[in-house]
C-alpha atoms as a PDB file:
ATOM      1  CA  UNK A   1      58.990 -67.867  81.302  1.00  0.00           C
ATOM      2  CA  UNK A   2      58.215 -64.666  83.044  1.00  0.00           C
ATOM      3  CA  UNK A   3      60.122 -62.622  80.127  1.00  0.00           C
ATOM      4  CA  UNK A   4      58.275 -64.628  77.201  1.00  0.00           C
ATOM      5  CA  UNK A   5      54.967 -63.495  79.330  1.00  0.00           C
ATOM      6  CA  UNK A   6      56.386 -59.636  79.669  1.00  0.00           C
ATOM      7  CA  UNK A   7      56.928 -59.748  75.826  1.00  0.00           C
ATOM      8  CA  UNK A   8      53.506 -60.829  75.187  1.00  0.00           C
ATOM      9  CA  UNK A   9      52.160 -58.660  77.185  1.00  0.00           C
ATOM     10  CA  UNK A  10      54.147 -55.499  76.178  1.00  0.00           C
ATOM     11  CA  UNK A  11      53.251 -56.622  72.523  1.00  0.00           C
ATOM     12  CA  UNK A  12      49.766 -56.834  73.354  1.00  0.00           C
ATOM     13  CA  UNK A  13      49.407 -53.405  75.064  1.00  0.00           C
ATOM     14  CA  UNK A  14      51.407 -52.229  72.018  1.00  0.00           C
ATOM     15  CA  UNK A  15      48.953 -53.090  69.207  1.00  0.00           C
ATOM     16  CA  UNK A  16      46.296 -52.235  70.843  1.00  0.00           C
ATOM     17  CA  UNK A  17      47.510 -48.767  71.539  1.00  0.00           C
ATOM     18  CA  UNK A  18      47.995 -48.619  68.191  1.00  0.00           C
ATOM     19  CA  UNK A  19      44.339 -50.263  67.051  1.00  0.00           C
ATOM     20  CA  UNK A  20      43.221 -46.566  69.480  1.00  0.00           C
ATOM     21  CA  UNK A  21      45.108 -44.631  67.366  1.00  0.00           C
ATOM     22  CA  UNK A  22      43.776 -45.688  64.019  1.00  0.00           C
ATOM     23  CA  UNK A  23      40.209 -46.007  65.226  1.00  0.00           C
ATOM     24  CA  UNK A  24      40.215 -42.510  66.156  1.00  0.00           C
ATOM     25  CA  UNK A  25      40.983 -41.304  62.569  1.00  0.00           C
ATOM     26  CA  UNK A  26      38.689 -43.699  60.775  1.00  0.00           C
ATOM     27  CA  UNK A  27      37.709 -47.446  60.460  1.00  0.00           C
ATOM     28  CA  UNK A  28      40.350 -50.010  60.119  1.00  0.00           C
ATOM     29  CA  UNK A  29      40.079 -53.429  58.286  1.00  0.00           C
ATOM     30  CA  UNK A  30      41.015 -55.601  61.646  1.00  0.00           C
ATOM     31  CA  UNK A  31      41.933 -58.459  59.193  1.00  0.00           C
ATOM     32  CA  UNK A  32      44.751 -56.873  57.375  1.00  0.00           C
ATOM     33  CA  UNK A  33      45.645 -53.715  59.474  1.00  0.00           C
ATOM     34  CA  UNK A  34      45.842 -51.380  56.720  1.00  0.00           C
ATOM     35  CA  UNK A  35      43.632 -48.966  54.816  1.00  0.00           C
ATOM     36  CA  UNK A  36      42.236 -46.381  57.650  1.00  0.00           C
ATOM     37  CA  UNK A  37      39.247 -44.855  55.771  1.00  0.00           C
ATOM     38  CA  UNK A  38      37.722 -41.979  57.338  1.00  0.00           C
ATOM     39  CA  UNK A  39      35.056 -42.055  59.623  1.00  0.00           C
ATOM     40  CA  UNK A  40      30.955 -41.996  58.036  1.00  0.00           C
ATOM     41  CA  UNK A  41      29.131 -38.542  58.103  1.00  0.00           C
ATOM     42  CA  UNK A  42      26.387 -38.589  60.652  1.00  0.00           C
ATOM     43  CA  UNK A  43      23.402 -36.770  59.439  1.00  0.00           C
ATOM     44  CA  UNK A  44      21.672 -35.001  61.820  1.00  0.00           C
ATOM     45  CA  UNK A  45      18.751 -36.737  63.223  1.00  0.00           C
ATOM     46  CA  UNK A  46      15.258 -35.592  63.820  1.00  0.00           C
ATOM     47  CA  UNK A  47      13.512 -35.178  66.708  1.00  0.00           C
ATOM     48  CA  UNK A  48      11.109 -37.958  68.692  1.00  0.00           C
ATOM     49  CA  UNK A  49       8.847 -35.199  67.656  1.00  0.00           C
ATOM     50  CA  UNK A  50       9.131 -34.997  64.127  1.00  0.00           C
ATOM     51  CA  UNK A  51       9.126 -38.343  63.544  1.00  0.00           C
ATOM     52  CA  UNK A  52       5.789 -38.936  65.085  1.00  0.00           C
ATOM     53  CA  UNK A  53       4.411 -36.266  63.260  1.00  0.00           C
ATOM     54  CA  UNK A  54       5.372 -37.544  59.987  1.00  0.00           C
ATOM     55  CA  UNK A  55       4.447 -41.413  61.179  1.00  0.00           C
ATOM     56  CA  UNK A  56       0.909 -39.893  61.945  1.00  0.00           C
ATOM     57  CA  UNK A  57       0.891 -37.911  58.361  1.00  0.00           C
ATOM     58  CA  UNK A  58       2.050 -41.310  56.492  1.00  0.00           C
ATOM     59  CA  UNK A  59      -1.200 -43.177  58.511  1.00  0.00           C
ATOM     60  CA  UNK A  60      -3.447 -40.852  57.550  1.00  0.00           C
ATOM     61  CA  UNK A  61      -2.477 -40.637  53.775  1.00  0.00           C
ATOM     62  CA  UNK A  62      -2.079 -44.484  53.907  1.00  0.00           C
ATOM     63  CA  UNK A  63       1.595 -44.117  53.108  1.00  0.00           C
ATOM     64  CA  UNK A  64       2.154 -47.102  55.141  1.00  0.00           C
ATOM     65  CA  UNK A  65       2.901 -50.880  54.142  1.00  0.00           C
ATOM     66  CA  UNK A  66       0.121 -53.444  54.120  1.00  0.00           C
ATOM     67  CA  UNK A  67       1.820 -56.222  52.277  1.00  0.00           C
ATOM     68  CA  UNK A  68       5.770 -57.168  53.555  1.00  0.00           C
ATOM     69  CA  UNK A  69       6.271 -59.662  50.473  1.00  0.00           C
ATOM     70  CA  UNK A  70       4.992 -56.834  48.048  1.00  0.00           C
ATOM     71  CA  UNK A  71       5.551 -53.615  49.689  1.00  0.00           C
ATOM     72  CA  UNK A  72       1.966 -52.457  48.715  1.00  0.00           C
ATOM     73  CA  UNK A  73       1.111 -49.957  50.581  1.00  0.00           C
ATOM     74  CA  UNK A  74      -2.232 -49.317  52.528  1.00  0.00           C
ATOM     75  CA  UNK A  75      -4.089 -46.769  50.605  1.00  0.00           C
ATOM     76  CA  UNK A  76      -3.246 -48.544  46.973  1.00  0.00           C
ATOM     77  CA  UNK A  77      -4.525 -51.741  48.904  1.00  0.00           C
ATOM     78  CA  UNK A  78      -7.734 -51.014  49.629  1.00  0.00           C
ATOM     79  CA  UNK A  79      -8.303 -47.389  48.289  1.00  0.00           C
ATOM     80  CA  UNK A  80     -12.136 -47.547  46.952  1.00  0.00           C
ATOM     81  CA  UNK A  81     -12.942 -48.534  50.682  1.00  0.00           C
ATOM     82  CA  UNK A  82     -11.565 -45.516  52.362  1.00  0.00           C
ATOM     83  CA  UNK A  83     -13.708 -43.554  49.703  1.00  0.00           C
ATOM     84  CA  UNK A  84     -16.248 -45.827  49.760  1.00  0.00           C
ATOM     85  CA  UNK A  85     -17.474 -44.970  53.305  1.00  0.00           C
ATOM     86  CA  UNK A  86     -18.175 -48.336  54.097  1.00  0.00           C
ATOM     87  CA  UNK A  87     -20.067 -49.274  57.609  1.00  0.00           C
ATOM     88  CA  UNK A  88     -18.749 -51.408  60.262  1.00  0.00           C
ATOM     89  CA  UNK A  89     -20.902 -54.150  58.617  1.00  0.00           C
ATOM     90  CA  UNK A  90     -20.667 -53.929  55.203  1.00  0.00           C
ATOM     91  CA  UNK A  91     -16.913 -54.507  55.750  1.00  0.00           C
ATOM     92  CA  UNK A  92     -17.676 -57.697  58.028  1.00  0.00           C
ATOM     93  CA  UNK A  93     -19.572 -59.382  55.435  1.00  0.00           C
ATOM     94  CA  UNK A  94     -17.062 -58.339  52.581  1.00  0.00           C
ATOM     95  CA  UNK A  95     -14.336 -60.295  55.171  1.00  0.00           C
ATOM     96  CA  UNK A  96     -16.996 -63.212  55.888  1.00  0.00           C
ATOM     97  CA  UNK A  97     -17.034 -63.425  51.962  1.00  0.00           C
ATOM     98  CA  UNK A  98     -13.564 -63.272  51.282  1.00  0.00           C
ATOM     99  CA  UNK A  99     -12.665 -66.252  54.265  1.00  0.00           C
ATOM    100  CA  UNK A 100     -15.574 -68.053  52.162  1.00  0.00           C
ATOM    101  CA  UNK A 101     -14.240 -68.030  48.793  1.00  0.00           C
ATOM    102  CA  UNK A 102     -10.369 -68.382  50.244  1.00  0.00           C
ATOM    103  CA  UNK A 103      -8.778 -65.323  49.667  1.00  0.00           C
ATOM    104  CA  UNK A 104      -7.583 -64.173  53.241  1.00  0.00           C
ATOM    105  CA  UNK A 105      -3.846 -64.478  53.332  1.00  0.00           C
ATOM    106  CA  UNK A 106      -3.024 -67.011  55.892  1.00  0.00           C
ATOM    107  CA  UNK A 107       0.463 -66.694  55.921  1.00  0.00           C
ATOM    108  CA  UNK A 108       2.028 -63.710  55.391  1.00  0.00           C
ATOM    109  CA  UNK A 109       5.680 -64.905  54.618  1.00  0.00           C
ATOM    110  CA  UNK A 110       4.787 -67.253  51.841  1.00  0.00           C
ATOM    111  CA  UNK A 111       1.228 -65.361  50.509  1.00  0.00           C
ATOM    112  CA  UNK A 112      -0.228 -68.733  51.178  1.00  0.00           C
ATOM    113  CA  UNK A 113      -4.228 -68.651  51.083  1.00  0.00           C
ATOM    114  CA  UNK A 114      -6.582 -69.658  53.807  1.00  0.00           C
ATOM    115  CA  UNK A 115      -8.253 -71.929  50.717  1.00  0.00           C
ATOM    116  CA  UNK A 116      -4.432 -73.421  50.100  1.00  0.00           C
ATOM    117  CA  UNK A 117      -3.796 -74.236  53.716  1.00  0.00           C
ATOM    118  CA  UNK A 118      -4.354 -78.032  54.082  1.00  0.00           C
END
Protein backbone atom coordinates (compact mmCIF):
# COMPACT_ATOMS: atom_id res chain seq x y z
CA UNK A 1 0.00 0.00 0.00
CA UNK A 2 2.63 2.39 1.13
CA UNK A 3 4.67 1.75 -2.30
CA UNK A 4 1.41 2.19 -4.59
CA UNK A 5 1.11 5.66 -2.44
CA UNK A 6 5.11 6.48 -3.01
CA UNK A 7 4.45 5.85 -6.79
CA UNK A 8 1.65 8.18 -6.88
CA UNK A 9 3.19 10.52 -5.25
CA UNK A 10 6.61 10.46 -7.05
CA UNK A 11 4.42 10.52 -10.30
CA UNK A 12 2.63 13.40 -9.13
CA UNK A 13 5.65 15.56 -8.12
CA UNK A 14 6.99 14.38 -11.51
CA UNK A 15 4.40 15.94 -13.86
CA UNK A 16 4.09 18.70 -12.19
CA UNK A 17 7.74 19.50 -12.32
CA UNK A 18 7.38 19.07 -15.66
CA UNK A 19 3.88 21.29 -16.11
CA UNK A 20 6.89 24.24 -14.38
CA UNK A 21 9.01 23.59 -17.00
CA UNK A 22 6.71 24.07 -19.94
CA UNK A 23 4.87 26.98 -18.37
CA UNK A 24 7.97 28.83 -18.17
CA UNK A 25 8.58 28.71 -21.98
CA UNK A 26 5.02 29.35 -23.04
CA UNK A 27 1.34 28.22 -22.50
CA UNK A 28 0.51 24.62 -22.56
CA UNK A 29 -2.86 23.00 -23.63
CA UNK A 30 -3.44 21.16 -20.00
CA UNK A 31 -5.87 18.82 -21.91
CA UNK A 32 -3.50 17.20 -24.25
CA UNK A 33 0.04 18.15 -22.92
CA UNK A 34 1.47 19.12 -26.10
CA UNK A 35 1.91 22.22 -28.24
CA UNK A 36 3.95 24.84 -25.87
CA UNK A 37 3.26 28.13 -27.74
CA UNK A 38 5.19 30.98 -26.65
CA UNK A 39 4.25 33.28 -24.16
CA UNK A 40 1.83 36.75 -25.35
CA UNK A 41 3.77 40.12 -25.81
CA UNK A 42 2.87 42.50 -23.07
CA UNK A 43 2.56 45.96 -24.34
CA UNK A 44 3.66 48.43 -22.22
CA UNK A 45 1.02 50.05 -20.24
CA UNK A 46 0.29 53.64 -19.57
CA UNK A 47 0.36 55.42 -16.67
CA UNK A 48 -2.74 56.07 -13.96
CA UNK A 49 -1.85 59.41 -15.32
CA UNK A 50 -2.31 59.17 -18.83
CA UNK A 51 -5.21 57.41 -18.72
CA UNK A 52 -7.09 59.98 -16.80
CA UNK A 53 -5.99 62.50 -18.99
CA UNK A 54 -7.27 60.92 -22.01
CA UNK A 55 -10.69 59.72 -19.99
CA UNK A 56 -11.09 63.55 -19.22
CA UNK A 57 -10.25 64.50 -23.12
CA UNK A 58 -12.87 61.68 -24.36
CA UNK A 59 -15.65 63.52 -21.72
CA UNK A 60 -15.10 66.63 -22.92
CA UNK A 61 -15.25 65.80 -26.74
CA UNK A 62 -18.20 63.45 -25.87
CA UNK A 63 -16.17 60.50 -27.06
CA UNK A 64 -17.91 58.51 -24.52
CA UNK A 65 -20.87 55.87 -24.81
CA UNK A 66 -24.43 56.89 -24.06
CA UNK A 67 -26.25 53.94 -25.45
CA UNK A 68 -24.72 50.12 -24.37
CA UNK A 69 -27.20 48.30 -26.92
CA UNK A 70 -26.05 50.80 -29.74
CA UNK A 71 -22.74 52.05 -28.84
CA UNK A 72 -23.84 55.69 -29.70
CA UNK A 73 -21.81 57.78 -28.30
CA UNK A 74 -22.58 61.01 -26.23
CA UNK A 75 -21.85 63.87 -28.45
CA UNK A 76 -23.68 62.12 -31.71
CA UNK A 77 -26.56 61.59 -29.07
CA UNK A 78 -27.46 64.73 -28.21
CA UNK A 79 -25.05 67.07 -30.20
CA UNK A 80 -27.45 70.21 -31.12
CA UNK A 81 -27.87 70.49 -27.21
CA UNK A 82 -24.29 70.95 -26.30
CA UNK A 83 -24.36 73.72 -29.10
CA UNK A 84 -27.54 74.69 -28.35
CA UNK A 85 -26.68 76.29 -24.96
CA UNK A 86 -29.66 75.15 -23.44
CA UNK A 87 -30.64 76.37 -19.66
CA UNK A 88 -31.15 74.20 -16.76
CA UNK A 89 -34.89 74.55 -17.62
CA UNK A 90 -35.33 74.37 -21.01
CA UNK A 91 -33.75 70.89 -20.70
CA UNK A 92 -36.29 69.93 -17.77
CA UNK A 93 -39.23 70.59 -19.79
CA UNK A 94 -37.70 68.91 -23.01
CA UNK A 95 -37.34 65.64 -20.34
CA UNK A 96 -40.97 66.40 -18.81
CA UNK A 97 -42.03 66.21 -22.59
CA UNK A 98 -40.26 63.32 -23.60
CA UNK A 99 -41.60 61.08 -20.18
CA UNK A 100 -45.06 62.55 -21.60
CA UNK A 101 -45.09 61.33 -25.01
CA UNK A 102 -43.06 57.89 -23.88
CA UNK A 103 -39.83 58.12 -25.20
CA UNK A 104 -37.48 57.81 -22.06
CA UNK A 105 -35.78 54.47 -22.24
CA UNK A 106 -36.90 52.52 -19.31
CA UNK A 107 -34.83 49.71 -19.67
CA UNK A 108 -31.66 49.93 -20.93
CA UNK A 109 -30.93 46.17 -21.77
CA UNK A 110 -33.95 45.62 -23.93
CA UNK A 111 -34.51 49.61 -25.28
CA UNK A 112 -37.91 49.10 -23.82
CA UNK A 113 -39.93 52.54 -23.56
CA UNK A 114 -41.38 54.10 -20.49
CA UNK A 115 -44.80 54.24 -22.90
CA UNK A 116 -44.20 50.19 -23.55
CA UNK A 117 -43.75 49.33 -19.91
CA UNK A 118 -47.10 47.82 -18.74
Amino acid sequence: MTRTVTSIVALAVALSAGSAIAAERGIVNNATGEGVFPSAAVAASKSSDQVRAELAEAVRSGAVIANNATGELVLPAGAARFEAGLTRAQVRAELDEAIRNGDVIANNATLERVGDAS
